[in-house]
N, C-alpha and C. Protein backbone atom coordinates (compact mmCIF):
# COMPACT_ATOMS: atom_id res chain seq x y z
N UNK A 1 -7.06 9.83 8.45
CA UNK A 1 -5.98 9.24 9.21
C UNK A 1 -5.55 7.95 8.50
N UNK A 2 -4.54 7.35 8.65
CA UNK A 2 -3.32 6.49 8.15
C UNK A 2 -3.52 5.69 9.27
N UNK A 3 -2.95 4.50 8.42
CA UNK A 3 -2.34 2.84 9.42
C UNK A 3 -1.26 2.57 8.84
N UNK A 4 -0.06 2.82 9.17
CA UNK A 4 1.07 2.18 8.36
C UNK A 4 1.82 1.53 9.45
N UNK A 5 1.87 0.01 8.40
CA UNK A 5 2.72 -0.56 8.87
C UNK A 5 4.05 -1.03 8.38
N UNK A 6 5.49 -0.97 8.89
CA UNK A 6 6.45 -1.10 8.67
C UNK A 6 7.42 -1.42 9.04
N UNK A 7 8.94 -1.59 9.13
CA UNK A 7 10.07 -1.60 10.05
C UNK A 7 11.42 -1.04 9.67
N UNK A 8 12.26 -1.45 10.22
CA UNK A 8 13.32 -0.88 10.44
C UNK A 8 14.17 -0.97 9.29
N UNK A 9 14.94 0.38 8.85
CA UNK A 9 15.63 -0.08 7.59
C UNK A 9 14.83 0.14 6.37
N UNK A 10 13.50 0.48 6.07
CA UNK A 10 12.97 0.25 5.06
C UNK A 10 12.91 1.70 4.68
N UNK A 11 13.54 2.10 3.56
CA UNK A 11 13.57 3.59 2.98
C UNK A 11 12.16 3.58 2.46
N UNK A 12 11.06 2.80 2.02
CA UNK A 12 9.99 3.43 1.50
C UNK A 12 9.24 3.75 3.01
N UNK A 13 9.29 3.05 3.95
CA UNK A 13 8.43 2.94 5.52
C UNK A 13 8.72 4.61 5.91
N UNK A 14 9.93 4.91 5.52
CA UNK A 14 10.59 5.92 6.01
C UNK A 14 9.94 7.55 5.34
N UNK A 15 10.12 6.66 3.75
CA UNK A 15 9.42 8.31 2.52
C UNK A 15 7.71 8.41 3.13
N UNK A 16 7.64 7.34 3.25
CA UNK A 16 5.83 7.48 3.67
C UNK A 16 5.56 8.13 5.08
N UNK A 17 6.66 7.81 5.64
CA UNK A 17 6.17 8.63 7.20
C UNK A 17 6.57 10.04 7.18
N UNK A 18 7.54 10.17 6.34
CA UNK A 18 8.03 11.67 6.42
C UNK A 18 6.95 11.96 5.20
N UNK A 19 6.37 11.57 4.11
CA UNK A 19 5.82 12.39 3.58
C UNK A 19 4.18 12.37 4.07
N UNK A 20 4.02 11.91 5.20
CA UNK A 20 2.74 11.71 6.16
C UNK A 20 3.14 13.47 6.94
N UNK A 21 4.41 13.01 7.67
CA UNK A 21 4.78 14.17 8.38
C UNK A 21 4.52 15.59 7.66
N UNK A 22 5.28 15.57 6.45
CA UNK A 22 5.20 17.15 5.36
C UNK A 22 3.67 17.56 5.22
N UNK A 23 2.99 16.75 5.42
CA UNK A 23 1.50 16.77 4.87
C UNK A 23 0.79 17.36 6.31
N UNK A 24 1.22 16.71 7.66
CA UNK A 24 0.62 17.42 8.42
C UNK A 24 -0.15 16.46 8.95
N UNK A 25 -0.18 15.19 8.20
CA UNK A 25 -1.23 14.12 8.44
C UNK A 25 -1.37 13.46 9.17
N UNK A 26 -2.45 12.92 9.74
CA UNK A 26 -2.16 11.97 11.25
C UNK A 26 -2.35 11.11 10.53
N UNK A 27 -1.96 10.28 11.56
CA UNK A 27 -1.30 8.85 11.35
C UNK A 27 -0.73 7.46 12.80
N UNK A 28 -0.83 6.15 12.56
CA UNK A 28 -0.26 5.45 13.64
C UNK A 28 0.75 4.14 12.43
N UNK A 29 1.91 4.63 13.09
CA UNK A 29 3.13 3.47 12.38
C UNK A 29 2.87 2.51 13.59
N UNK A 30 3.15 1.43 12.88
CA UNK A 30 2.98 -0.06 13.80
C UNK A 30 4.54 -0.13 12.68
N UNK A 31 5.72 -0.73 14.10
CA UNK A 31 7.02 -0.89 13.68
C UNK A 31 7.14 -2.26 14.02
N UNK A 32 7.16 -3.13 13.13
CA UNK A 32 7.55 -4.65 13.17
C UNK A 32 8.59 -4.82 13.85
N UNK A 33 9.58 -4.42 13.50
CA UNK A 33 10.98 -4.22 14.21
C UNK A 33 10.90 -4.25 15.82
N UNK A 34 9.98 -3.56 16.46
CA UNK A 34 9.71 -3.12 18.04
C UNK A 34 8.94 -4.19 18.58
N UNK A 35 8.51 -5.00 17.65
CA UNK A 35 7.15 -6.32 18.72
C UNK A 35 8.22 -7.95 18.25
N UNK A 36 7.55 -8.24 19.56
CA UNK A 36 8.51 -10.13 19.63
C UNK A 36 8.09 -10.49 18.17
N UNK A 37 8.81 -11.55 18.42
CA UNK A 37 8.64 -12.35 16.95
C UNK A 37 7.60 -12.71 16.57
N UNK A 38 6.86 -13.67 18.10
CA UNK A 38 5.35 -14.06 17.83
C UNK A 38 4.44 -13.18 16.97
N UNK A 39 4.48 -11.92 17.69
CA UNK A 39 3.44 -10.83 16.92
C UNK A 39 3.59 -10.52 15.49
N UNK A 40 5.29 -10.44 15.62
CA UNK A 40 5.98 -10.18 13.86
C UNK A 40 5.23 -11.21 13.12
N UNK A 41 5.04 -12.45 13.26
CA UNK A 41 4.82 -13.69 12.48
C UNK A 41 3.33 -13.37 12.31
N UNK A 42 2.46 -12.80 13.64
CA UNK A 42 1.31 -12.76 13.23
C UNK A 42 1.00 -11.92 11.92
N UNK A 43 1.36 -10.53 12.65
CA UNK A 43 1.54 -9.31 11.37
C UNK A 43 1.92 -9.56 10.04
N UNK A 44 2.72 -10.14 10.24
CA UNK A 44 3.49 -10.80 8.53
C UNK A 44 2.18 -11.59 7.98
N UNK A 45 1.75 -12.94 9.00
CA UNK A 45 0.79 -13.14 8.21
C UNK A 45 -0.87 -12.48 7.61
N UNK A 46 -0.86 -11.73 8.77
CA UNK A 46 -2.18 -10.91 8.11
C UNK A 46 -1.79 -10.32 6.92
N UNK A 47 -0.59 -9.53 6.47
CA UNK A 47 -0.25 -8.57 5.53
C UNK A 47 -0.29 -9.59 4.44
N UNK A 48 0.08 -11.09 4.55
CA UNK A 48 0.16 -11.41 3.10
C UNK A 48 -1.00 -12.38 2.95
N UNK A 49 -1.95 -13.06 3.66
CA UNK A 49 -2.43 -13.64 4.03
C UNK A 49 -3.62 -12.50 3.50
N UNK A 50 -4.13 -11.72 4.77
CA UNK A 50 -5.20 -11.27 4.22
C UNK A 50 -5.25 -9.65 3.72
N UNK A 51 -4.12 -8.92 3.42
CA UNK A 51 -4.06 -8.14 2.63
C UNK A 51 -3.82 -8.59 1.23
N UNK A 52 -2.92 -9.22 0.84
CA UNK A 52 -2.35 -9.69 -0.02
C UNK A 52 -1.26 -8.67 -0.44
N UNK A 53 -0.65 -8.17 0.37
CA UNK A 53 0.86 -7.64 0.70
C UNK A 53 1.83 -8.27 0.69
N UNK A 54 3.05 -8.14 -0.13
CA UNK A 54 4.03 -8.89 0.13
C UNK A 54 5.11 -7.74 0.34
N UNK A 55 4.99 -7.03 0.60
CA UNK A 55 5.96 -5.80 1.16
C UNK A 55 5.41 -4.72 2.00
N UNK A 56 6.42 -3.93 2.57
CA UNK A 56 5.61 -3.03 3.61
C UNK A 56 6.79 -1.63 2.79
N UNK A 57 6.19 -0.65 3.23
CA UNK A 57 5.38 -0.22 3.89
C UNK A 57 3.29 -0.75 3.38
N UNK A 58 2.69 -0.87 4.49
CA UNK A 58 1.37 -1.18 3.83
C UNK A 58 0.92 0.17 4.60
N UNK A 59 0.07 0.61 3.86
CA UNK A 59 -0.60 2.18 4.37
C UNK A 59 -1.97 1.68 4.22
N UNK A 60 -3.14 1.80 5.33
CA UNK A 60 -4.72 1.68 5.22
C UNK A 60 -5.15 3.13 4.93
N UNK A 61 -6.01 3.63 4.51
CA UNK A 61 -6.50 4.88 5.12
C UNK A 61 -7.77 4.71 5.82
N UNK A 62 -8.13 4.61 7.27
CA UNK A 62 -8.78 4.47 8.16
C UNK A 62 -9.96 5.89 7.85
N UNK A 63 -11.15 5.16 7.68
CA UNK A 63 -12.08 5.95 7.18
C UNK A 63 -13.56 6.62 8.81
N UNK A 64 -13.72 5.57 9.44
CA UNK A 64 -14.15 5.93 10.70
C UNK A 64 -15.02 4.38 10.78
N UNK A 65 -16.16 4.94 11.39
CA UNK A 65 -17.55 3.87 11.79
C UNK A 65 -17.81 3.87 10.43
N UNK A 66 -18.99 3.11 10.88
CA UNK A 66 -20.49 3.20 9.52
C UNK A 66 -20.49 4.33 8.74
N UNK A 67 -21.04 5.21 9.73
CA UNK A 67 -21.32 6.76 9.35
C UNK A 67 -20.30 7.24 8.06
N UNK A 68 -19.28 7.24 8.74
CA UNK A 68 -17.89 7.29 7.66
C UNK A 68 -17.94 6.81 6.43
N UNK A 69 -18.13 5.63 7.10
CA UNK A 69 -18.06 4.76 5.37
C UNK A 69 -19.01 5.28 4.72
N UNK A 70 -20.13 5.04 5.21
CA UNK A 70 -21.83 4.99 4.76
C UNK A 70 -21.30 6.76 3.21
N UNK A 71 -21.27 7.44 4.40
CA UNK A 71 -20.78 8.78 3.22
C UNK A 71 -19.66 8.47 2.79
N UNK A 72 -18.55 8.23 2.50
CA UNK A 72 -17.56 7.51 1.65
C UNK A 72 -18.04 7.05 0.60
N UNK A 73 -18.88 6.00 0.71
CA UNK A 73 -19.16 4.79 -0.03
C UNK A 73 -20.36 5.56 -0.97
N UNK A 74 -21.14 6.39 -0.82
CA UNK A 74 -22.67 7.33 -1.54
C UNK A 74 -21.86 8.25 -2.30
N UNK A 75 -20.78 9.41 -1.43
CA UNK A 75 -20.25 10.30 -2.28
C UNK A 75 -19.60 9.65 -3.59
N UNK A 76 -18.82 8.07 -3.31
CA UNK A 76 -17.89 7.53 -4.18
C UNK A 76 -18.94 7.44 -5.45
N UNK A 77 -20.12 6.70 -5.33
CA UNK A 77 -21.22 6.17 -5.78
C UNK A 77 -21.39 7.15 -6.66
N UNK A 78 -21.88 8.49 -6.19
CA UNK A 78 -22.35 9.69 -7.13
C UNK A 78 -21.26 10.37 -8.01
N UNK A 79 -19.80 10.46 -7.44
CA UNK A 79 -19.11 11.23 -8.04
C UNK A 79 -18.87 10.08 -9.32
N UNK A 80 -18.87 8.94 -9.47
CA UNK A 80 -18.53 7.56 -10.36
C UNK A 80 -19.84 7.70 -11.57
N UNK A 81 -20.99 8.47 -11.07
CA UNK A 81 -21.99 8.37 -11.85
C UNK A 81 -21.83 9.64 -12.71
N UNK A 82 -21.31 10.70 -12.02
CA UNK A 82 -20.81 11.79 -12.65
C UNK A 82 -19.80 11.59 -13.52
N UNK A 83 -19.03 10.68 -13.48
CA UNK A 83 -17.79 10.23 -14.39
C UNK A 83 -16.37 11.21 -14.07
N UNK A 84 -16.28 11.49 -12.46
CA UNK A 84 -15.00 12.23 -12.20
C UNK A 84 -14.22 11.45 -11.65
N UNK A 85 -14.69 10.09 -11.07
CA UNK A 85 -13.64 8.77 -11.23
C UNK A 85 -13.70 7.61 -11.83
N UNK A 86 -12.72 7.11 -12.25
CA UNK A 86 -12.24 6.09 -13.46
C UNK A 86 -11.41 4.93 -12.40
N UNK A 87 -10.67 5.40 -11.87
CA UNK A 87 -9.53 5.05 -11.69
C UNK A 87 -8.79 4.84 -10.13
N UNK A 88 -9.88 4.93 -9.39
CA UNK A 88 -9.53 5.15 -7.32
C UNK A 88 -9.96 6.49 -7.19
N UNK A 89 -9.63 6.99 -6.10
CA UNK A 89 -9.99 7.76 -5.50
C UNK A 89 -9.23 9.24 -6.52
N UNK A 90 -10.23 10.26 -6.00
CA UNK A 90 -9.45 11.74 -6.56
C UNK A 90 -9.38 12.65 -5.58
């Protein structure tokens, strides 16, 4: 599952949700556009602040609990030792 956040007007916010949609993929859009300003200002600042985002669309991919990660983080570990990633995820 997906975290995207975005707003109104933004043709990439837009390719990413429809190509979320084509895929079948779940997902939760958080629309800047739809929350008061206060919240906008907050959001804005987390994205550049502590993402280090300076544009949206920002997409997370939400992995679960521990558990999640825990295997995430071992499979990443072994397949890296195998040498089938270089480069992020495959």
């Amino acid at each position: 599952m997906y975290f995207v956040i975005g707003k109104d007007g933004c043709d990439y916010c837009d390719k990413a949700k429809s190509l979320l949609d084509a895929d079948h993929t779940a997902y939760v859009y958080k629309n800047l556009s739809k929350v008061f300003k206060e919240e906008r200002e907050k959001w804005t600042n987390f994205i550049k602040d502590d993402l280090g985002c300076t544009t949206v669309p920002v997409v997370i991919e939400l992995v679960g609990g521990y558990e999640e990660l825990y295997q995430r983080v071992t499979q990443d570990r072994w397949l890296k030792r195998l040498g089938t990633i270089e480069n992020g995820r495959t």
